[in-house]
C-alpha atoms as a PDB file:
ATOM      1  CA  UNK A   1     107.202 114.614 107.072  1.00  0.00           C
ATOM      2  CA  UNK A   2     110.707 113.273 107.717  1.00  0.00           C
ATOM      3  CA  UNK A   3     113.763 114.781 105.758  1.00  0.00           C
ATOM      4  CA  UNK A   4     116.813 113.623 106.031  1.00  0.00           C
ATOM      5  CA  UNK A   5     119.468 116.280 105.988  1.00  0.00           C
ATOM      6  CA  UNK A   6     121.324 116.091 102.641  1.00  0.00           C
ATOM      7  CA  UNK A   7     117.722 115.796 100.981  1.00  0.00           C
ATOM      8  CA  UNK A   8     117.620 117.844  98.076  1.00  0.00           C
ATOM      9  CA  UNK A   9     114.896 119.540  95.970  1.00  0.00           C
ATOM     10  CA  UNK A  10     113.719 117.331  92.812  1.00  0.00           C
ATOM     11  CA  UNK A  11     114.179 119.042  89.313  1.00  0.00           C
ATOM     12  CA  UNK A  12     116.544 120.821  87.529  1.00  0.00           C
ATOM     13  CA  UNK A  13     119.441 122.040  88.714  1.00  0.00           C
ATOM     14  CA  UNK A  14     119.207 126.199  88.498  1.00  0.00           C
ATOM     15  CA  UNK A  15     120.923 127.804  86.389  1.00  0.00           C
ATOM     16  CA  UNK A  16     124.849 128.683  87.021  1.00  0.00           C
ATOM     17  CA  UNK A  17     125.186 132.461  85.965  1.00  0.00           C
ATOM     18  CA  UNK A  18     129.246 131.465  86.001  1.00  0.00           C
ATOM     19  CA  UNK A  19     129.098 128.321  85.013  1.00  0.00           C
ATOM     20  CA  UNK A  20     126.661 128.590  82.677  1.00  0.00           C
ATOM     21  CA  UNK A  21     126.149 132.070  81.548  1.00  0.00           C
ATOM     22  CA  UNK A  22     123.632 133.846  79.535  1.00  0.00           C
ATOM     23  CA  UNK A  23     124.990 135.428  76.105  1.00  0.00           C
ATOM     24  CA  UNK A  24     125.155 138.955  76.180  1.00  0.00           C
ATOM     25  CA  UNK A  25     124.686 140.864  73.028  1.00  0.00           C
ATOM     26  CA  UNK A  26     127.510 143.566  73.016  1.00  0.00           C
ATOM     27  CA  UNK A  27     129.699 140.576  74.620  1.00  0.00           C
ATOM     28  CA  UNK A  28     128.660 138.863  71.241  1.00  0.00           C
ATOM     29  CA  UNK A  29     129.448 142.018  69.267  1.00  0.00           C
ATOM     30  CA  UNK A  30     132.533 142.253  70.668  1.00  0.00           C
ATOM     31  CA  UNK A  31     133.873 139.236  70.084  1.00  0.00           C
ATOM     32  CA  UNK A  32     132.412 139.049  66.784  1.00  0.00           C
ATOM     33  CA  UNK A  33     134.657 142.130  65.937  1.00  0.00           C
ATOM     34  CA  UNK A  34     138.142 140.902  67.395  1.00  0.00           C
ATOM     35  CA  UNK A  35     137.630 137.749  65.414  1.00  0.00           C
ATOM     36  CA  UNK A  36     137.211 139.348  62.450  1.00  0.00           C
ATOM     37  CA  UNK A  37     140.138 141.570  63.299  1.00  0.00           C
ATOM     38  CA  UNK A  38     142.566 138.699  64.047  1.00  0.00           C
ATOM     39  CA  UNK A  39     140.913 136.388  60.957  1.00  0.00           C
ATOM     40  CA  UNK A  40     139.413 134.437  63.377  1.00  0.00           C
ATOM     41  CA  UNK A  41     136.414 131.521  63.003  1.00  0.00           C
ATOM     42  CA  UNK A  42     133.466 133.254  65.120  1.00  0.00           C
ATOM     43  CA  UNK A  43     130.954 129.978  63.989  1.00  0.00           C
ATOM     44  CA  UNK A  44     129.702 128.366  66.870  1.00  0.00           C
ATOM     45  CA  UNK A  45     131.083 130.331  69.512  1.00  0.00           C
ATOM     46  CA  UNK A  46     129.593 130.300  73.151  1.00  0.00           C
ATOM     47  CA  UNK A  47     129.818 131.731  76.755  1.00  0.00           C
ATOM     48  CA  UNK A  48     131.427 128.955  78.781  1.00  0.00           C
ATOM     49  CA  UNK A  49     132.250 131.406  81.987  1.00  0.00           C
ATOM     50  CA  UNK A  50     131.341 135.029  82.827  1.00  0.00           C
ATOM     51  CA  UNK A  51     132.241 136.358  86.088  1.00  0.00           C
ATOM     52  CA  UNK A  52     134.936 139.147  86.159  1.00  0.00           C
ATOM     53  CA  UNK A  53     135.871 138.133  82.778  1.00  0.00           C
ATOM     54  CA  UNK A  54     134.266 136.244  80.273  1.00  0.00           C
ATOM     55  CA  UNK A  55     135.275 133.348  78.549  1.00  0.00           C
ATOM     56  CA  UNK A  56     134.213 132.398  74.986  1.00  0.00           C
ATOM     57  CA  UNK A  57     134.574 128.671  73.377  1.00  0.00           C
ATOM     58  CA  UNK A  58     135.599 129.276  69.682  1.00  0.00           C
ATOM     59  CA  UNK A  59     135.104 125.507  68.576  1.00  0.00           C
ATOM     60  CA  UNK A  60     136.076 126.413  64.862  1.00  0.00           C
ATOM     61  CA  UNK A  61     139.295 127.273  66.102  1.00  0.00           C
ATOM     62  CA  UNK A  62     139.698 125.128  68.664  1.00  0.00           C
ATOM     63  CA  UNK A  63     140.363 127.993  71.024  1.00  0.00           C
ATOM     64  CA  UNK A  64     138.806 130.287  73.601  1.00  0.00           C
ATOM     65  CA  UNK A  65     138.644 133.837  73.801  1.00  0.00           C
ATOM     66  CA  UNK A  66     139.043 135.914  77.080  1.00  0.00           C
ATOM     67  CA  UNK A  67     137.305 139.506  77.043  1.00  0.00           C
ATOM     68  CA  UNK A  68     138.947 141.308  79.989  1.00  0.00           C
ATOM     69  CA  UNK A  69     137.681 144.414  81.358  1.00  0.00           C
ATOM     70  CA  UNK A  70     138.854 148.382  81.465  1.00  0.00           C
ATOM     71  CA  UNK A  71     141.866 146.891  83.839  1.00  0.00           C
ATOM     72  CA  UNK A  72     143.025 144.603  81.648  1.00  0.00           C
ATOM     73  CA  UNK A  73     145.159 146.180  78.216  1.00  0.00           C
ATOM     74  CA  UNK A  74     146.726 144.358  75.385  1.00  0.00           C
ATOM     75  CA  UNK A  75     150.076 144.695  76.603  1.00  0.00           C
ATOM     76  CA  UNK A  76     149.314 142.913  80.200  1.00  0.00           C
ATOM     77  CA  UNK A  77     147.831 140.501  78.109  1.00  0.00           C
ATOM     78  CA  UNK A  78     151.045 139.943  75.761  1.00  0.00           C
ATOM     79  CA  UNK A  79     152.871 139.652  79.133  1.00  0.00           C
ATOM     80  CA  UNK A  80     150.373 136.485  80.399  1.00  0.00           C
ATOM     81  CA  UNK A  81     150.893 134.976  77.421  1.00  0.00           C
ATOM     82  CA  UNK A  82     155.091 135.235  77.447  1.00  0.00           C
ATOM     83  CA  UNK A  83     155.069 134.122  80.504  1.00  0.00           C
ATOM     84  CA  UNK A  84     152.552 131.211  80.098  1.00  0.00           C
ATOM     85  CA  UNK A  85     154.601 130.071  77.113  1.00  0.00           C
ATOM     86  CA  UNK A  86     157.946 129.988  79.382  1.00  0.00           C
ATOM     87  CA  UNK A  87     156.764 128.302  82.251  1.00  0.00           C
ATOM     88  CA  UNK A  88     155.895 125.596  80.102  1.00  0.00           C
ATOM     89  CA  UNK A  89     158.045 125.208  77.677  1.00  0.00           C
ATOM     90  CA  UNK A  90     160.954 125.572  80.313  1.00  0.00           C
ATOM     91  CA  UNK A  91     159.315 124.480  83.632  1.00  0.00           C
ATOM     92  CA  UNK A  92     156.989 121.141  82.525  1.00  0.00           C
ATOM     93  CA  UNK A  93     154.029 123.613  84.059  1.00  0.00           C
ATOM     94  CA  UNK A  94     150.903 123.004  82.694  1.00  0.00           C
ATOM     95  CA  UNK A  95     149.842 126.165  81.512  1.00  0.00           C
ATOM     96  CA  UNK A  96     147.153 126.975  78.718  1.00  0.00           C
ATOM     97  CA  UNK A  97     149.165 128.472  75.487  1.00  0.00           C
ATOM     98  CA  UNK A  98     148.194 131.270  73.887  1.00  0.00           C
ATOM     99  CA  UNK A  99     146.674 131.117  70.334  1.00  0.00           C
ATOM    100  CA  UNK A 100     149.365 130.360  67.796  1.00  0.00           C
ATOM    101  CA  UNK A 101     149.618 133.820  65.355  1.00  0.00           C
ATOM    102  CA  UNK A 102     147.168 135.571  67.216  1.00  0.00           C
ATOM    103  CA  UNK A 103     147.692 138.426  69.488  1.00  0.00           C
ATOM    104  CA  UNK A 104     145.628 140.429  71.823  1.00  0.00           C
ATOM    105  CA  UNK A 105     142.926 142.928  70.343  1.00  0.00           C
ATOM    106  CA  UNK A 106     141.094 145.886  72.275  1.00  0.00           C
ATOM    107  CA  UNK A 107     137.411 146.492  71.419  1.00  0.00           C
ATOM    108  CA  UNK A 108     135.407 149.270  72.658  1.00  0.00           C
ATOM    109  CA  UNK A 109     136.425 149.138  76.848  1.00  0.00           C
ATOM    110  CA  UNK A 110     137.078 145.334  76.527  1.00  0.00           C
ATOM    111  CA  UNK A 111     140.226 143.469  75.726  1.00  0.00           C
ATOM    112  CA  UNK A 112     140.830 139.830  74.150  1.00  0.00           C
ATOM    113  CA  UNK A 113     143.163 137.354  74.610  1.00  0.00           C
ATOM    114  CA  UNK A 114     143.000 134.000  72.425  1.00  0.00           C
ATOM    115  CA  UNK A 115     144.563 130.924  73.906  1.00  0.00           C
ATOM    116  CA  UNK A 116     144.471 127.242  72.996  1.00  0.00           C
ATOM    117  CA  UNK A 117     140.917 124.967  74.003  1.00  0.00           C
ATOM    118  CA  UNK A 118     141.959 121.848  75.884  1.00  0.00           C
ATOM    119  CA  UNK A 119     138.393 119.987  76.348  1.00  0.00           C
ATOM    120  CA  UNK A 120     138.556 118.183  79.463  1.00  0.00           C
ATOM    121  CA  UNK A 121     136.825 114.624  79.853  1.00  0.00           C
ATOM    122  CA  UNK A 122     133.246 114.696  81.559  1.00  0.00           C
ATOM    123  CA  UNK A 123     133.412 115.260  85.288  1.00  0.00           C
ATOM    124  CA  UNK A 124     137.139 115.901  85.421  1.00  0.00           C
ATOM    125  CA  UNK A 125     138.570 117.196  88.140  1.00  0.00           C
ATOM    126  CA  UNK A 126     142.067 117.420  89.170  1.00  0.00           C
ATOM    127  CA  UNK A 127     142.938 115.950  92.411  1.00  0.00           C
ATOM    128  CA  UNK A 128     144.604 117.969  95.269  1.00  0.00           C
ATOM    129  CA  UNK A 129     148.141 115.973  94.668  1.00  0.00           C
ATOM    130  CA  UNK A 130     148.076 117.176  90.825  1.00  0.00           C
ATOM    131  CA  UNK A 131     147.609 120.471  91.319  1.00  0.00           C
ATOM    132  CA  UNK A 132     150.183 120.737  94.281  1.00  0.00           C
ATOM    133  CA  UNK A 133     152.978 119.295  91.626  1.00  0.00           C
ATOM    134  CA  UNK A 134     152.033 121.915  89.036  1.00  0.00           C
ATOM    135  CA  UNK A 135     152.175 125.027  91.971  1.00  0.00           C
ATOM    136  CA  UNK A 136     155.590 122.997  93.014  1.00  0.00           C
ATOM    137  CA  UNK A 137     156.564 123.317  89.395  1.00  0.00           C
ATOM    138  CA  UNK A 138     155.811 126.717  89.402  1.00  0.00           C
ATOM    139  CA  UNK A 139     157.785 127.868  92.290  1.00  0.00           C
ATOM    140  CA  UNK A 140     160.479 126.183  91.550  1.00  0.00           C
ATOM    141  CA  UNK A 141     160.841 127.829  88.460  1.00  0.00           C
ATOM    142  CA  UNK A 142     163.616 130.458  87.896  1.00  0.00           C
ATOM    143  CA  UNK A 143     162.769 133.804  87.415  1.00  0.00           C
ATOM    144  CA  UNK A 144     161.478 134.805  83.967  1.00  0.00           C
ATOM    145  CA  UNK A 145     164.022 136.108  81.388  1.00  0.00           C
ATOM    146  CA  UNK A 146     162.281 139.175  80.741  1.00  0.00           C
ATOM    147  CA  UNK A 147     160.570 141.924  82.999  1.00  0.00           C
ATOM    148  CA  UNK A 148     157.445 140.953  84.593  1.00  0.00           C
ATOM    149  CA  UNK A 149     155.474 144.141  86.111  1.00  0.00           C
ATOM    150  CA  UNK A 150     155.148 144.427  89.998  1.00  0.00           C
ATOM    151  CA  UNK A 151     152.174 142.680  91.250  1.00  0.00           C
ATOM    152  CA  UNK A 152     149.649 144.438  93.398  1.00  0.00           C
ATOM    153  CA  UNK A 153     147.689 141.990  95.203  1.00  0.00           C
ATOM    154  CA  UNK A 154     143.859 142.864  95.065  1.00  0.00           C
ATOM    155  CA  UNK A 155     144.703 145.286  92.495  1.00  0.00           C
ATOM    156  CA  UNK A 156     141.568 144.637  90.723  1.00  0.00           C
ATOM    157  CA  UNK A 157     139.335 144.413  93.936  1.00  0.00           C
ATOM    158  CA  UNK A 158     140.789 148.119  94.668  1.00  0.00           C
ATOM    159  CA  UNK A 159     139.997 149.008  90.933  1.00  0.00           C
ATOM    160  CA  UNK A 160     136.403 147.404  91.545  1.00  0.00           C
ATOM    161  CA  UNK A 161     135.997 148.772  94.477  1.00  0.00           C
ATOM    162  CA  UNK A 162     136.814 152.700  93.599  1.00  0.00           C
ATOM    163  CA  UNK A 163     134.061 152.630  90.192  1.00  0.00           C
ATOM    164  CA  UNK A 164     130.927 154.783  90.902  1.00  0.00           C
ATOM    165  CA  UNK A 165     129.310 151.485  90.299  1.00  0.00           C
ATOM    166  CA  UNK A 166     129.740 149.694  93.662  1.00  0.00           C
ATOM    167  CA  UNK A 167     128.168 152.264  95.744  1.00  0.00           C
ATOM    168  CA  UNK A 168     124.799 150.685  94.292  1.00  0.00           C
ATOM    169  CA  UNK A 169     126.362 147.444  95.548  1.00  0.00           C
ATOM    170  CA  UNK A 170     128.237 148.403  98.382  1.00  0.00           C
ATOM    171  CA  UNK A 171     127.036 151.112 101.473  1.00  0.00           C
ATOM    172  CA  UNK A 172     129.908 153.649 102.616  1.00  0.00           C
ATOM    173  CA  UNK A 173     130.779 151.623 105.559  1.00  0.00           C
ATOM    174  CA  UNK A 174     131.537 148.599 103.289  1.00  0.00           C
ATOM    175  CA  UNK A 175     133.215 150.535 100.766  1.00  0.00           C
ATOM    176  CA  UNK A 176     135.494 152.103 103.318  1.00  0.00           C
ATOM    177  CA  UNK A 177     136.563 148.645 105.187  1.00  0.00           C
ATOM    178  CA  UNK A 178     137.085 147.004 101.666  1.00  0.00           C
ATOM    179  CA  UNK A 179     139.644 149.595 101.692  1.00  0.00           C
ATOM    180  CA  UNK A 180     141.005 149.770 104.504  1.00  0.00           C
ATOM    181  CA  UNK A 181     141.535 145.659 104.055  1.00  0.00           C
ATOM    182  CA  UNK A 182     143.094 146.017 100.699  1.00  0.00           C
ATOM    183  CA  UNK A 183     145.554 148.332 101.618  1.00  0.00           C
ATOM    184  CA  UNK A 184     146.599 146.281 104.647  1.00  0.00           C
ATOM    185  CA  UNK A 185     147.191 143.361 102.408  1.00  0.00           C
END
């Protein structure tokens, strides 16, 4: 049997745990509760991405809702949202607003941020040129008008990588050069 290289299986595509993530029940309690919390149209809502955070469609409300982890905290939240709204409105960047009269909510270990939905036409994908003006736009911009806290790059990698829960993931050795890297970085 001949195969040409790029051949690919015939079927469905499988499934996209990121992409295309299963619900998860306390997820869905959770975000059941800070809707309520913030008056907030839970009707219809689905997972659109999970990965290190999980991103909810709220279509009633034409928003989403990000549920952030133990690292995350209302206030950092507050903060991405400021400074999302000034880059903007100030710098032409095209940066997702946050939910008009909503603010962030913590629920049980998980926090939520609401920001506006901007559906994107099927099979959209910005070009390299597009998103090189918007990072251009971005560094030109001055520096914020209000404190910004000190960035720790891999911050949350470190944070990851230090819970009792990646040494079922991880052996010693890889634990200990994860380390090692971060900290070098």
């Amino acid at each position: 049997m001949n195969r040409s290289a790029d051949a690919r299986p015939v079927g469905p595509e499988p499934p996209d745990p990121v992409k295309n993530p299963a619900d998860d029940p306390r997820l869905r309690r959770i975000l059941a509760d800070a809707c309520q919390q913030r008056g907030l149209d839970v009707t219809g809502a689905r997972p659109m991405h999970r990965y290190n955070n999980t991103i909810y469609l709220l279509p009633a409300e034409h928003a989403v809702a990000r549920l952030t982890g133990a690292s995350s905290t209302a206030a950092s939240i507050e903060v991405t949202q400021r400074f999302a709204s000034w880059v903007a409105a100030e710098h032409g960047v095209a940066a997702t607003a946050p939910l008009p009269g909503t603010t962030p909510v913590t629920v049980d270990d998980v926090t939520i941020g609401f920001w506006a939905y901007y559906p994107q036409p099927a099979g959209f994908a910005p070009t390299s040129a597009q998103l090189a003006r918007q990072l251009h736009a971005l560094h030109r911009a001055a520096s914020a008008p209000f404190e910004l806290p000190h960035w720790v790059p891999l911050g949350s990698l470190a944070t990851a990588v230090a819970e009792p829960a990646a040494a079922l993931a991880l052996t010693d050795d890889e634990r200990a050069w994860l380390t090692a890297t971060i900290e070098q970085i």
